[in-house]
PDB file of N, CA and C in Angstrom:
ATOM      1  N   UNK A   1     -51.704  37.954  31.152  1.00  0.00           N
ATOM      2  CA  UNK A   1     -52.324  36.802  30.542  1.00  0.00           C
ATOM      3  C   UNK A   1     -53.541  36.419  31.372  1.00  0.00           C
ATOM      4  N   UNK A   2     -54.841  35.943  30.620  1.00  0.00           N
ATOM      5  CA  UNK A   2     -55.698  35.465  31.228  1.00  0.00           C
ATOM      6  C   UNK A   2     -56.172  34.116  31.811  1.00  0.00           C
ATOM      7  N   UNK A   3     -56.899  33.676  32.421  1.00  0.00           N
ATOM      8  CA  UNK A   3     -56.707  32.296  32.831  1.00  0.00           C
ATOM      9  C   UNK A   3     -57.853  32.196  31.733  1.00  0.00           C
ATOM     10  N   UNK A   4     -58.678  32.364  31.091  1.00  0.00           N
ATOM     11  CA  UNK A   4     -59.503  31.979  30.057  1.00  0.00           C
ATOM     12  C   UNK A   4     -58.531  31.940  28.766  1.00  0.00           C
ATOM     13  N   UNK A   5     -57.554  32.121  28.765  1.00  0.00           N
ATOM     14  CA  UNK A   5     -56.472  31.628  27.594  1.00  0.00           C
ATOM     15  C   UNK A   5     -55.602  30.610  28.153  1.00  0.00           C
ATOM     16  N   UNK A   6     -55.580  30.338  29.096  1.00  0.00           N
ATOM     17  CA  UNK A   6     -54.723  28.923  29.337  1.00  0.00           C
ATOM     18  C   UNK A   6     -56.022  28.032  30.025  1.00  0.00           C
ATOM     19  N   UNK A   7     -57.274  28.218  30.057  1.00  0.00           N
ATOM     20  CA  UNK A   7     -58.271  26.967  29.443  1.00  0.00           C
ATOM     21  C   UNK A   7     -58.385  26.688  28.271  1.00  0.00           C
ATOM     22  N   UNK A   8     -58.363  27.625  27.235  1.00  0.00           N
ATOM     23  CA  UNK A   8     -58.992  27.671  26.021  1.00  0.00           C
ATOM     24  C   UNK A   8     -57.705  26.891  25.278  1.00  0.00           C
ATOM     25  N   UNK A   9     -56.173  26.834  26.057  1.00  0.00           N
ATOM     26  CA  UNK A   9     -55.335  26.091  25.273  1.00  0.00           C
ATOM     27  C   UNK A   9     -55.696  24.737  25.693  1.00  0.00           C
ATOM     28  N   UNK A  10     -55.669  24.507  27.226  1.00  0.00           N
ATOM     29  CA  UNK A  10     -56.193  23.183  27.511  1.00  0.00           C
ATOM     30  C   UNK A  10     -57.477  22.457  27.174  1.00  0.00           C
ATOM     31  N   UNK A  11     -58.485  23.197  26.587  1.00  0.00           N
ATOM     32  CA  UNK A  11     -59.503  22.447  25.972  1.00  0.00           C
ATOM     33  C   UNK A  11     -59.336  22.107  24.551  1.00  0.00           C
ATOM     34  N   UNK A  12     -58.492  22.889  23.703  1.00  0.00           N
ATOM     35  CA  UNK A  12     -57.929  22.761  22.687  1.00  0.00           C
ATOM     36  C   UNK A  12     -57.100  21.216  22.929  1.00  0.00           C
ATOM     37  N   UNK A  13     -56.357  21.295  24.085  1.00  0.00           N
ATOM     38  CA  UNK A  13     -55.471  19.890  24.190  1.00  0.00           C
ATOM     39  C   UNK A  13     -56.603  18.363  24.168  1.00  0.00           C
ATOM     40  N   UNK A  14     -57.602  18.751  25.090  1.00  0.00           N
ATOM     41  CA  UNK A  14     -58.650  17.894  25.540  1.00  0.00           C
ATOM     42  C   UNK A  14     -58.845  17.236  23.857  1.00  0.00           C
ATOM     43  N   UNK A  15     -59.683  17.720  23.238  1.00  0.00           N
ATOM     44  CA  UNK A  15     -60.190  18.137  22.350  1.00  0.00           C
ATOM     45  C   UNK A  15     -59.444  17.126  21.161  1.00  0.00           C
ATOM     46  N   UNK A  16     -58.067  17.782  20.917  1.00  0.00           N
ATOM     47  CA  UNK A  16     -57.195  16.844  20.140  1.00  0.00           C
ATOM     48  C   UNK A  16     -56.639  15.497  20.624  1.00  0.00           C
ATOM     49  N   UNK A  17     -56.499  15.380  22.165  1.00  0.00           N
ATOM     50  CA  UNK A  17     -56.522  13.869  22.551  1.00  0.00           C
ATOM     51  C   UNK A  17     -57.695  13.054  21.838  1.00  0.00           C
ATOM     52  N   UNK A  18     -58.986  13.800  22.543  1.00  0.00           N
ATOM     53  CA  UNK A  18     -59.601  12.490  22.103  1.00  0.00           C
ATOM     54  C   UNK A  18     -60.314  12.221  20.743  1.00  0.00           C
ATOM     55  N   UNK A  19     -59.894  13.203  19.921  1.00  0.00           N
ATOM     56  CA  UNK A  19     -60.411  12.715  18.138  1.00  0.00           C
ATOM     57  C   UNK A  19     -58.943  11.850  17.891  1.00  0.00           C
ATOM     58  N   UNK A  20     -57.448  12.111  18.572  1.00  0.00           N
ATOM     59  CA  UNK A  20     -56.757  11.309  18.167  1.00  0.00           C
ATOM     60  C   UNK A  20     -56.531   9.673  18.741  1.00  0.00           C
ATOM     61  N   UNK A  21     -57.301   9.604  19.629  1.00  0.00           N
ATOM     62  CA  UNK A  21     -57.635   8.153  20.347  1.00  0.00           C
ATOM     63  C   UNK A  21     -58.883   7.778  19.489  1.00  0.00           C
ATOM     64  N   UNK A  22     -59.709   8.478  19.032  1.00  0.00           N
ATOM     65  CA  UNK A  22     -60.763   7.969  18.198  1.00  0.00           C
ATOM     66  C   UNK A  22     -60.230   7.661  16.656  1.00  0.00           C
ATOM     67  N   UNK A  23     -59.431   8.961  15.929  1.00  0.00           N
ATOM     68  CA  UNK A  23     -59.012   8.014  14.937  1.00  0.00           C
ATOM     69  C   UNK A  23     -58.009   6.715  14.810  1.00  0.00           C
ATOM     70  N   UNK A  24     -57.517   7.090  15.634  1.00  0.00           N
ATOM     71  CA  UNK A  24     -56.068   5.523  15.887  1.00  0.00           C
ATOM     72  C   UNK A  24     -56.883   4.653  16.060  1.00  0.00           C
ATOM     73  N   UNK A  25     -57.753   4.455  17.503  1.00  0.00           N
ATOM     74  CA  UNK A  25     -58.155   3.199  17.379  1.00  0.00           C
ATOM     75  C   UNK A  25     -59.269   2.707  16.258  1.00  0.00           C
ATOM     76  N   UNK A  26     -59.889   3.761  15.363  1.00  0.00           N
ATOM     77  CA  UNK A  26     -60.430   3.010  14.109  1.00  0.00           C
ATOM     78  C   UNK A  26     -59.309   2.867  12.853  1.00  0.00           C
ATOM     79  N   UNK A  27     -58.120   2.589  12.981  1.00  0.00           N
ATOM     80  CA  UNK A  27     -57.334   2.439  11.819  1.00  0.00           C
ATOM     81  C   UNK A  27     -56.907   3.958  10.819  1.00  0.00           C
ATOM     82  N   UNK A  28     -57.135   4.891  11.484  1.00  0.00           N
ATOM     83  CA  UNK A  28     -57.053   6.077  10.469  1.00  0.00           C
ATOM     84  C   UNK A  28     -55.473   6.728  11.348  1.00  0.00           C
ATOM     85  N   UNK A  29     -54.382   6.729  11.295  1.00  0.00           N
ATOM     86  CA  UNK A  29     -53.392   7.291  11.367  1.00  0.00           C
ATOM     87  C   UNK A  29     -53.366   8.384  10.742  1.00  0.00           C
ATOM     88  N   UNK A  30     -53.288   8.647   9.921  1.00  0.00           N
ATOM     89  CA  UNK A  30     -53.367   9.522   9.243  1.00  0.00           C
ATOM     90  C   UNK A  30     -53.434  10.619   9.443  1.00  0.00           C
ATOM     91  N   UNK A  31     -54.572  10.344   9.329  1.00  0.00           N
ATOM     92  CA  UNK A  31     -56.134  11.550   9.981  1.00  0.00           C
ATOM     93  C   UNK A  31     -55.634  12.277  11.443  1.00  0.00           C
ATOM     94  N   UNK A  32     -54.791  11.174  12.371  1.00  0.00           N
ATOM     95  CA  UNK A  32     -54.866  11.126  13.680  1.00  0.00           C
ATOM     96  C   UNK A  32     -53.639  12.491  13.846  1.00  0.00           C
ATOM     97  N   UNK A  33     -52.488  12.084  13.068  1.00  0.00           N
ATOM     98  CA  UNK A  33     -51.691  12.977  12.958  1.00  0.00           C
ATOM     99  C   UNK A  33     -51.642  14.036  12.115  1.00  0.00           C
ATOM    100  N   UNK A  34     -52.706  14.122  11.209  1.00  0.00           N
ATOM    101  CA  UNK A  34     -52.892  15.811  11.034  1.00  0.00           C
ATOM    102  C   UNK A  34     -53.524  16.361  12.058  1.00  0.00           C
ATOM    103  N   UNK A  35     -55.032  15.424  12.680  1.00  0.00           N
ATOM    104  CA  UNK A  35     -55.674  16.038  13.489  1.00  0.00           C
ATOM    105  C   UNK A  35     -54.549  16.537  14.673  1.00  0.00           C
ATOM    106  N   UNK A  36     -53.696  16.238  15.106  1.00  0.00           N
ATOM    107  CA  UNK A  36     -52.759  16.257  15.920  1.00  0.00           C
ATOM    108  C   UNK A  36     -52.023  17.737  15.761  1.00  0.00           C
ATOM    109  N   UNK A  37     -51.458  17.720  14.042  1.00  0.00           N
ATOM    110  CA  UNK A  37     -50.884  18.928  13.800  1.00  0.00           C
ATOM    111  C   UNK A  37     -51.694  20.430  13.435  1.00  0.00           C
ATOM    112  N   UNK A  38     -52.974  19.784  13.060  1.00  0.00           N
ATOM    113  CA  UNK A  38     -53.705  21.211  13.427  1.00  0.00           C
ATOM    114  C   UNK A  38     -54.041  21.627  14.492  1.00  0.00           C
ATOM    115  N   UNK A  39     -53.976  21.360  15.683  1.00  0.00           N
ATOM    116  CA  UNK A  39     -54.266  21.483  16.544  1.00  0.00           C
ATOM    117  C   UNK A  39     -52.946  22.377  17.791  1.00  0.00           C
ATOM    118  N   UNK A  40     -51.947  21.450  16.402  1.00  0.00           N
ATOM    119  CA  UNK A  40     -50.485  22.054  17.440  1.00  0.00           C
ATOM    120  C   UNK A  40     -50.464  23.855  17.057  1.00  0.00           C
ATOM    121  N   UNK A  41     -50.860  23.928  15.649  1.00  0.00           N
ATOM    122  CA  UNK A  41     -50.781  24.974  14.736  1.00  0.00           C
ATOM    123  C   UNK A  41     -51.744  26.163  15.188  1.00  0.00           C
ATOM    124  N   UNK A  42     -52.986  25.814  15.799  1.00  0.00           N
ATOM    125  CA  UNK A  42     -54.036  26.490  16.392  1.00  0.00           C
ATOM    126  C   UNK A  42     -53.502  27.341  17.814  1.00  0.00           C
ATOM    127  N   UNK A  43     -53.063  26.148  18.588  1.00  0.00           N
ATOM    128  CA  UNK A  43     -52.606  26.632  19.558  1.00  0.00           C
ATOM    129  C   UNK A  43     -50.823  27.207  19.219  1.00  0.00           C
ATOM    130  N   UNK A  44     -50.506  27.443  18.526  1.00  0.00           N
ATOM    131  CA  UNK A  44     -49.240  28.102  18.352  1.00  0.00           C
ATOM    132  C   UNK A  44     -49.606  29.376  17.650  1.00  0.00           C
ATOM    133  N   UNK A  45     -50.276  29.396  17.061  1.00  0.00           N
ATOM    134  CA  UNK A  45     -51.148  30.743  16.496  1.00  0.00           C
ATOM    135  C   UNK A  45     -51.786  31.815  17.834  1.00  0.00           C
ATOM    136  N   UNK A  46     -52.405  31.092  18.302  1.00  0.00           N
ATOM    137  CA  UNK A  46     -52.699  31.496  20.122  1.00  0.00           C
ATOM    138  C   UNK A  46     -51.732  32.274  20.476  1.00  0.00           C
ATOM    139  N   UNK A  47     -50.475  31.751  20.769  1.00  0.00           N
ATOM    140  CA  UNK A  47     -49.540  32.013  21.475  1.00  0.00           C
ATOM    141  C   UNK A  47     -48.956  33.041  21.029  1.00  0.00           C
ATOM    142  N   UNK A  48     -48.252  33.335  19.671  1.00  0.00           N
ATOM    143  CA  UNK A  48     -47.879  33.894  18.799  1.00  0.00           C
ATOM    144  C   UNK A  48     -48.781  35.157  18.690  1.00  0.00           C
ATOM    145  N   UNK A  49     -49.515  35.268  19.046  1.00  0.00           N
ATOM    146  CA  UNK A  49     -50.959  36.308  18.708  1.00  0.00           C
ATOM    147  C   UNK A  49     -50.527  36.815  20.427  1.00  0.00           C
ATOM    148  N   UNK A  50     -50.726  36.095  21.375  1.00  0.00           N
ATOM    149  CA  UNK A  50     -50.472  36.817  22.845  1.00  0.00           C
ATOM    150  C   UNK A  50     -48.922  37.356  22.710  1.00  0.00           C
ATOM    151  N   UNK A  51     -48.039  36.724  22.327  1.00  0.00           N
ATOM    152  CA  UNK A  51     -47.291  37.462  22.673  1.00  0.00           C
ATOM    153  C   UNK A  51     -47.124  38.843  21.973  1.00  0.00           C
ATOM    154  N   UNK A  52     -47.501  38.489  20.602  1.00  0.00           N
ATOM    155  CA  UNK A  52     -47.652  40.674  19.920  1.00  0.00           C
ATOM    156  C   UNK A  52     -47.876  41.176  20.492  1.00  0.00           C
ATOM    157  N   UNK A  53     -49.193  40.946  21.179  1.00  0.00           N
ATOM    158  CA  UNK A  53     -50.046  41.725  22.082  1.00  0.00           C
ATOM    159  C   UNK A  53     -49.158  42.545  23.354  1.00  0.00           C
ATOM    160  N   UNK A  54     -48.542  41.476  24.058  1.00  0.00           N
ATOM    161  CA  UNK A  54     -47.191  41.158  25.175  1.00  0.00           C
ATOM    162  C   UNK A  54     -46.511  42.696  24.577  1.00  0.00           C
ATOM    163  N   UNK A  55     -45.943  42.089  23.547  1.00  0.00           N
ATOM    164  CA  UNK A  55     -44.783  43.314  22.805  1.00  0.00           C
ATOM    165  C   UNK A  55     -45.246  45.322  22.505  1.00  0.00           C
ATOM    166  N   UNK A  56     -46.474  44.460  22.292  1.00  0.00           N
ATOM    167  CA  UNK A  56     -47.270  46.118  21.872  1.00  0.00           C
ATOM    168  C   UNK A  56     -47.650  46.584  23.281  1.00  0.00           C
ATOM    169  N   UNK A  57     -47.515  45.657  24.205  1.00  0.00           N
ATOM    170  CA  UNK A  57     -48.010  46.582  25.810  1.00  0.00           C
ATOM    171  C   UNK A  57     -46.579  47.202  26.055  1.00  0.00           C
ATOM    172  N   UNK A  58     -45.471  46.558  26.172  1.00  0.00           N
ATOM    173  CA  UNK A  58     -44.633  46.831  26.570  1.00  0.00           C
ATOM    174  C   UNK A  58     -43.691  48.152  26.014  1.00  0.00           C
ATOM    175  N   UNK A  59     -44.181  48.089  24.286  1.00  0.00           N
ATOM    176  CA  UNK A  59     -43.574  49.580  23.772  1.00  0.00           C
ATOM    177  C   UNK A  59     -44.615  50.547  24.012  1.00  0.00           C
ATOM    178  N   UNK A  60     -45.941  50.750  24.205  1.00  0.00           N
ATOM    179  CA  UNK A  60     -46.805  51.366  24.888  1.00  0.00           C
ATOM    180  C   UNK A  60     -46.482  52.071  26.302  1.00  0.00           C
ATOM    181  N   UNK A  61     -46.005  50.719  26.823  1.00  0.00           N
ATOM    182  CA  UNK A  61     -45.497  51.427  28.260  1.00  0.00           C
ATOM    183  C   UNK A  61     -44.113  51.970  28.760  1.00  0.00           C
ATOM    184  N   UNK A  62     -43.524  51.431  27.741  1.00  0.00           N
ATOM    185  CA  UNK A  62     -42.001  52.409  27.829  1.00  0.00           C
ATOM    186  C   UNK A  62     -41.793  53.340  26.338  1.00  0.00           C
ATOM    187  N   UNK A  63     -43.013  53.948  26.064  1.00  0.00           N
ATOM    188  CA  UNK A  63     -43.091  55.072  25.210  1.00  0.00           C
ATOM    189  C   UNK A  63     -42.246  54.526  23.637  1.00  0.00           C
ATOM    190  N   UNK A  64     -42.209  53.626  23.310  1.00  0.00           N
ATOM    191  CA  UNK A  64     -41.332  53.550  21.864  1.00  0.00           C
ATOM    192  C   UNK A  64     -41.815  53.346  20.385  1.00  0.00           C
TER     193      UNK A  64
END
């Protein structure tokens, strides 16, 4: 794993804090918690994508 993928999740985090402190405090809930859940979805896509990757090194390297 690279350390430019565990920034790129933490700027992703950055990122969704503060549009969700910007929509809450203008009255948009809403908004705040999709913005919230796309964001969870982005970075779970991330993850989900490294680990294939993870899986395909590992039958690569024990021949399967």
């Amino acid at each position: 794993m690279n350390v430019d993928f565990i920034f790129k999740i933490a700027a992703i985090g950055i990122i969704v804090t503060v549009l969700n402190l910007l929509l809450v405090r203008s009255g948009r809930e809403e908004q705040a918690l999709l913005t919230t859940l796309a964001g969870l979805v982005v970075v779970l896509l991330m993850i989900v994508k490294a680990i294939a990757e993870l899986f395909g090194e590992i039958k690569s390297v024990f021949g399967l």
